[in-house]
N, C-alpha and C. Protein backbone atom coordinates (compact mmCIF):
# COMPACT_ATOMS: atom_id res chain seq x y z
N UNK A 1 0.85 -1.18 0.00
CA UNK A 1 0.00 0.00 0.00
C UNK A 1 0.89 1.24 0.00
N UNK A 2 0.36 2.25 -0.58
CA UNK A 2 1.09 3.38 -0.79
C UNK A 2 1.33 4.43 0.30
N UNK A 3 2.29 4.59 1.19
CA UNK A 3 2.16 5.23 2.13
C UNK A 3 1.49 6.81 2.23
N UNK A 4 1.20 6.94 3.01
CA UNK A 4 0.29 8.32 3.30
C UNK A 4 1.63 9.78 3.83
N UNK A 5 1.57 10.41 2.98
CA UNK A 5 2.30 11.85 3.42
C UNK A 5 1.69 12.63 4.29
N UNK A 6 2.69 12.94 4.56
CA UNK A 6 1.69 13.94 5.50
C UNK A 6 0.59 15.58 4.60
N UNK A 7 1.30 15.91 3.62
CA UNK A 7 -0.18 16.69 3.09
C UNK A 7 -0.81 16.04 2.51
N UNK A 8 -2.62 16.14 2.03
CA UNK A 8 -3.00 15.62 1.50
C UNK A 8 -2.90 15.48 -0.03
N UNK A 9 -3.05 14.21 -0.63
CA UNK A 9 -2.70 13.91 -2.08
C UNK A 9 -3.77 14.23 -2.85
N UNK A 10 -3.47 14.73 -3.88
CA UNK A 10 -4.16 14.78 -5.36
C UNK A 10 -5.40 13.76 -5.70
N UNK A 11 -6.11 14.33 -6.13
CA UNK A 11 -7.82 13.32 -6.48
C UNK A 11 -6.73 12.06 -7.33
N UNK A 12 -5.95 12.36 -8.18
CA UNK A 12 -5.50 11.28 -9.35
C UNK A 12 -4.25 10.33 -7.45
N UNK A 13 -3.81 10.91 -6.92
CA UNK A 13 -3.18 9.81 -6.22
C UNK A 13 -4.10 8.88 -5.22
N UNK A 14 -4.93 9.86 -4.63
CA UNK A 14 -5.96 9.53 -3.86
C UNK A 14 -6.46 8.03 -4.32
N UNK A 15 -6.99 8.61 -5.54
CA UNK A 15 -7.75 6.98 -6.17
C UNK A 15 -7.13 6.02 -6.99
N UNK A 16 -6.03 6.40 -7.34
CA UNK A 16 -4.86 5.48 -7.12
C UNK A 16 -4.97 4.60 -6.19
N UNK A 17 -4.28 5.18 -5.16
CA UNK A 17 -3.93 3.99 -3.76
C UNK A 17 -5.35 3.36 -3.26
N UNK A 18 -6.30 3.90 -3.89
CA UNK A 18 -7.87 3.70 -3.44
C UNK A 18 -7.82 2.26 -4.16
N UNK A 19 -7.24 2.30 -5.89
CA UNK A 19 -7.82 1.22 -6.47
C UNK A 19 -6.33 0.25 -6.26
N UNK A 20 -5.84 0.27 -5.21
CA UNK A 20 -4.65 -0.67 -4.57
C UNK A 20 -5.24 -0.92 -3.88
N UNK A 21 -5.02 -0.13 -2.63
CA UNK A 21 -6.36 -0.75 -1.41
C UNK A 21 -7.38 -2.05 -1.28
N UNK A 22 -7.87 -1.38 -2.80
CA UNK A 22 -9.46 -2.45 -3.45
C UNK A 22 -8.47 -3.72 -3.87
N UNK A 23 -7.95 -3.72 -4.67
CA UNK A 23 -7.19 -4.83 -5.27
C UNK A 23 -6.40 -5.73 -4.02
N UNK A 24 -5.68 -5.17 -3.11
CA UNK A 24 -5.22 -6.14 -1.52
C UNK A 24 -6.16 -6.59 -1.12
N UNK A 25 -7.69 -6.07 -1.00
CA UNK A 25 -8.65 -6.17 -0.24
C UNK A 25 -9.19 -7.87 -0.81
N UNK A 26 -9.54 -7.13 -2.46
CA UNK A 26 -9.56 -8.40 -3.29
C UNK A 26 -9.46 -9.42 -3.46
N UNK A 27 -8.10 -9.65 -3.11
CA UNK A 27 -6.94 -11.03 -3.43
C UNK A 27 -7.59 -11.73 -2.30
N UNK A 28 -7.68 -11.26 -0.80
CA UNK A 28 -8.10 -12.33 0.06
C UNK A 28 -6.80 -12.67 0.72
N UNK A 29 -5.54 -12.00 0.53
CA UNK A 29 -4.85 -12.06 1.30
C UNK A 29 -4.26 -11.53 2.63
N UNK A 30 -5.15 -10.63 2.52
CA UNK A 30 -4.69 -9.71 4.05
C UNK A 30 -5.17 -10.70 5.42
N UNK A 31 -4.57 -10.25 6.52
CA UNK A 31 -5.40 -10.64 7.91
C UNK A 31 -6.65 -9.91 8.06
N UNK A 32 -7.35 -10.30 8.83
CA UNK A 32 -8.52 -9.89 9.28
C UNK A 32 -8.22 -7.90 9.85
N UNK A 33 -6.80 -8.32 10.87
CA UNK A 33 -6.60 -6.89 11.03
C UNK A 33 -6.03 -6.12 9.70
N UNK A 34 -5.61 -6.86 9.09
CA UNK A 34 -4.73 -5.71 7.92
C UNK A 34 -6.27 -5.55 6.74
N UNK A 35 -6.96 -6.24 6.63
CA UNK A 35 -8.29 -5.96 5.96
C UNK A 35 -9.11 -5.01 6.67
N UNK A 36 -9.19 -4.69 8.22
CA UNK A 36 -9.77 -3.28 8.61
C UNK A 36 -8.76 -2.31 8.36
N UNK A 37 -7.89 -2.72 8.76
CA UNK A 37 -6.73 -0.90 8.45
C UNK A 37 -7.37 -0.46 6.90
N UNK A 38 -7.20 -1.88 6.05
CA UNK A 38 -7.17 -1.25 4.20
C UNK A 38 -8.69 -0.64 4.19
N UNK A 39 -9.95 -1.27 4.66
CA UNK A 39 -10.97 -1.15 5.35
C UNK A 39 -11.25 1.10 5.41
N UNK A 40 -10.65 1.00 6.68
CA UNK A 40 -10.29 1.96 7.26
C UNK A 40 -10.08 3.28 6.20
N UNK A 41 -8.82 2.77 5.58
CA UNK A 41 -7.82 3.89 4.69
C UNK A 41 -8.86 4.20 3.72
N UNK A 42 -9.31 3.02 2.85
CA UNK A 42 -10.09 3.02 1.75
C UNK A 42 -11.13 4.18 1.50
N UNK A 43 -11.94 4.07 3.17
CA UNK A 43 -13.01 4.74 3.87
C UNK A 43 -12.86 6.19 3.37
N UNK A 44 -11.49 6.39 3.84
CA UNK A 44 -10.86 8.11 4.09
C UNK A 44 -10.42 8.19 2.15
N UNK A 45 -10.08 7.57 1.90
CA UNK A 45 -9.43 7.79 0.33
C UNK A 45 -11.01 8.00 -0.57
N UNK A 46 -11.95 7.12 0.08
CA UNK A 46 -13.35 7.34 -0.86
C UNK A 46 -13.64 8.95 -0.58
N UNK A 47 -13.72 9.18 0.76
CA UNK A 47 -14.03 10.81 1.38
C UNK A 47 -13.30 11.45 0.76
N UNK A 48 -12.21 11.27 0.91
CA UNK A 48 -11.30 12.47 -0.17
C UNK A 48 -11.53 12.72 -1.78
N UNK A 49 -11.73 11.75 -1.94
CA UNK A 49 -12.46 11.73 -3.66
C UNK A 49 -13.39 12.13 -3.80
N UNK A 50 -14.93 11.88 -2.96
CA UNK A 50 -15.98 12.72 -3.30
C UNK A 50 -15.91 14.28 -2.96
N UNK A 51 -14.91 14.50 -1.82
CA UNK A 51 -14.96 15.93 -1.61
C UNK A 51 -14.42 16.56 -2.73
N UNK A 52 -13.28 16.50 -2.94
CA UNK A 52 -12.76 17.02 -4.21
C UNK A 52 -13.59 16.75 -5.74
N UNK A 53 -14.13 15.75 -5.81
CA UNK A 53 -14.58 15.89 -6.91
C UNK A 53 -16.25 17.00 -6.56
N UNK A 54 -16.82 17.05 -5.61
CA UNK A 54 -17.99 17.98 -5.52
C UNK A 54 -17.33 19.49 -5.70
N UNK A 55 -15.81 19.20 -4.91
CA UNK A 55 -15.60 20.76 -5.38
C UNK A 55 -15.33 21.31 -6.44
N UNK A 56 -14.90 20.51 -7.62
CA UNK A 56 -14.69 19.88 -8.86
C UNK A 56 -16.25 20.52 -9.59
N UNK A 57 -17.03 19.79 -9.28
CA UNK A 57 -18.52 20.02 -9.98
C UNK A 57 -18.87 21.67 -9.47
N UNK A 58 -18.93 21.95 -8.27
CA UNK A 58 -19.21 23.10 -7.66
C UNK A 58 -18.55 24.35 -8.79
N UNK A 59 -17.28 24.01 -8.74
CA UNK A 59 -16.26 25.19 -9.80
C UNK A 59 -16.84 25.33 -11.56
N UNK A 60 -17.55 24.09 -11.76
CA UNK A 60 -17.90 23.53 -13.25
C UNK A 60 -19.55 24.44 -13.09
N UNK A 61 -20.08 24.33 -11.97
CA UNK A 61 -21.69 25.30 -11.95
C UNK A 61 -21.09 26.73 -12.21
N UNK A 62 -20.35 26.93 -11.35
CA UNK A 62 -19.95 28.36 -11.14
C UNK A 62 -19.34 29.02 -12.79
N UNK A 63 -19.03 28.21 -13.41
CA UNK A 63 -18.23 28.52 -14.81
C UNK A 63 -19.25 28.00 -15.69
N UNK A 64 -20.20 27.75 -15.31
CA UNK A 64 -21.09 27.37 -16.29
C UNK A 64 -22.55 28.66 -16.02
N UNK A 65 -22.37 28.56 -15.14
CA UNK A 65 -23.18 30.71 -14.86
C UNK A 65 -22.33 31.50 -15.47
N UNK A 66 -21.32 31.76 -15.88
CA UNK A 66 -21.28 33.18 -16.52
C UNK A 66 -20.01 32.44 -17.54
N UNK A 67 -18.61 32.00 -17.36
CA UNK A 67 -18.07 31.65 -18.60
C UNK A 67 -18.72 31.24 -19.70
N UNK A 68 -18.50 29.59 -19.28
CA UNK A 68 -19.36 28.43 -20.01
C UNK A 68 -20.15 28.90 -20.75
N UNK A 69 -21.45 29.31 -20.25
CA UNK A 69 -22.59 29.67 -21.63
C UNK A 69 -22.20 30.60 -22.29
N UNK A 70 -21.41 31.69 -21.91
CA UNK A 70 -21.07 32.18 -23.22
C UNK A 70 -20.27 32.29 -24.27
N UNK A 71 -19.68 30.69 -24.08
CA UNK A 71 -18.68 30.59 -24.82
C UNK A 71 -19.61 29.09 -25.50
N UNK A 72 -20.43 28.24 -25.09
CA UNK A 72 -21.30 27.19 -25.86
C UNK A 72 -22.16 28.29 -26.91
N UNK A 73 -22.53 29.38 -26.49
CA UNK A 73 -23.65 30.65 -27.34
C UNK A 73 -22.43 30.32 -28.77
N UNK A 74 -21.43 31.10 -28.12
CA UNK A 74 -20.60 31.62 -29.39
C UNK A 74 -20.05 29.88 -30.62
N UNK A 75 -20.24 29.43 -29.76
CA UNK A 75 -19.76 28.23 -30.55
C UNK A 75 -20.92 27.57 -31.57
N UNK A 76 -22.48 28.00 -31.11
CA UNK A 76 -23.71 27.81 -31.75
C UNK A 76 -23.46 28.35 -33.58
N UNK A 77 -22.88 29.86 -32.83
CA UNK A 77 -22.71 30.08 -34.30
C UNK A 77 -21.81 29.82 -35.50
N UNK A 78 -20.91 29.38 -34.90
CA UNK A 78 -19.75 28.86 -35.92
C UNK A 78 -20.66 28.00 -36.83
């Protein structure tokens, strides 16, 4: 598993080690305790992904009120 830094990582590392996590979890090889830790981590790596990605969508509304449409308008007419 990919160790954890101390700042938080990037949506693309995040779900990275997310889809490691899943894959250890997978195999059926962990212990019972090392399947709650991955358990555990997974938990926090899913949270970190939806937050960032809502803030992600949030920035995409906000640019879609005043950029965005007026740049889909101008593209109507081409």
């Amino acid at each position: 598993m990919v160790a954890k830094s101390p700042k938080t990582p990037s949506f693309e590392a995040a779900l990275s080690e997310l889809e490691q996590v899943v894959s250890e979890m997978e195999s059926g090889k962990l212990s019972l305790e090392d399947s709650l830790a991955a358990y555990k981590r997974g938990a926090e790596l899913l949270g970190l992904c939806r937050n960032r990605l809502d803030e992600a969508q949030q920035q995409v509304r906000a640019l879609e009120d005043g950029v965005l449409k007026n740049i889909s308008v101008a593209d109507g007419d081409a």
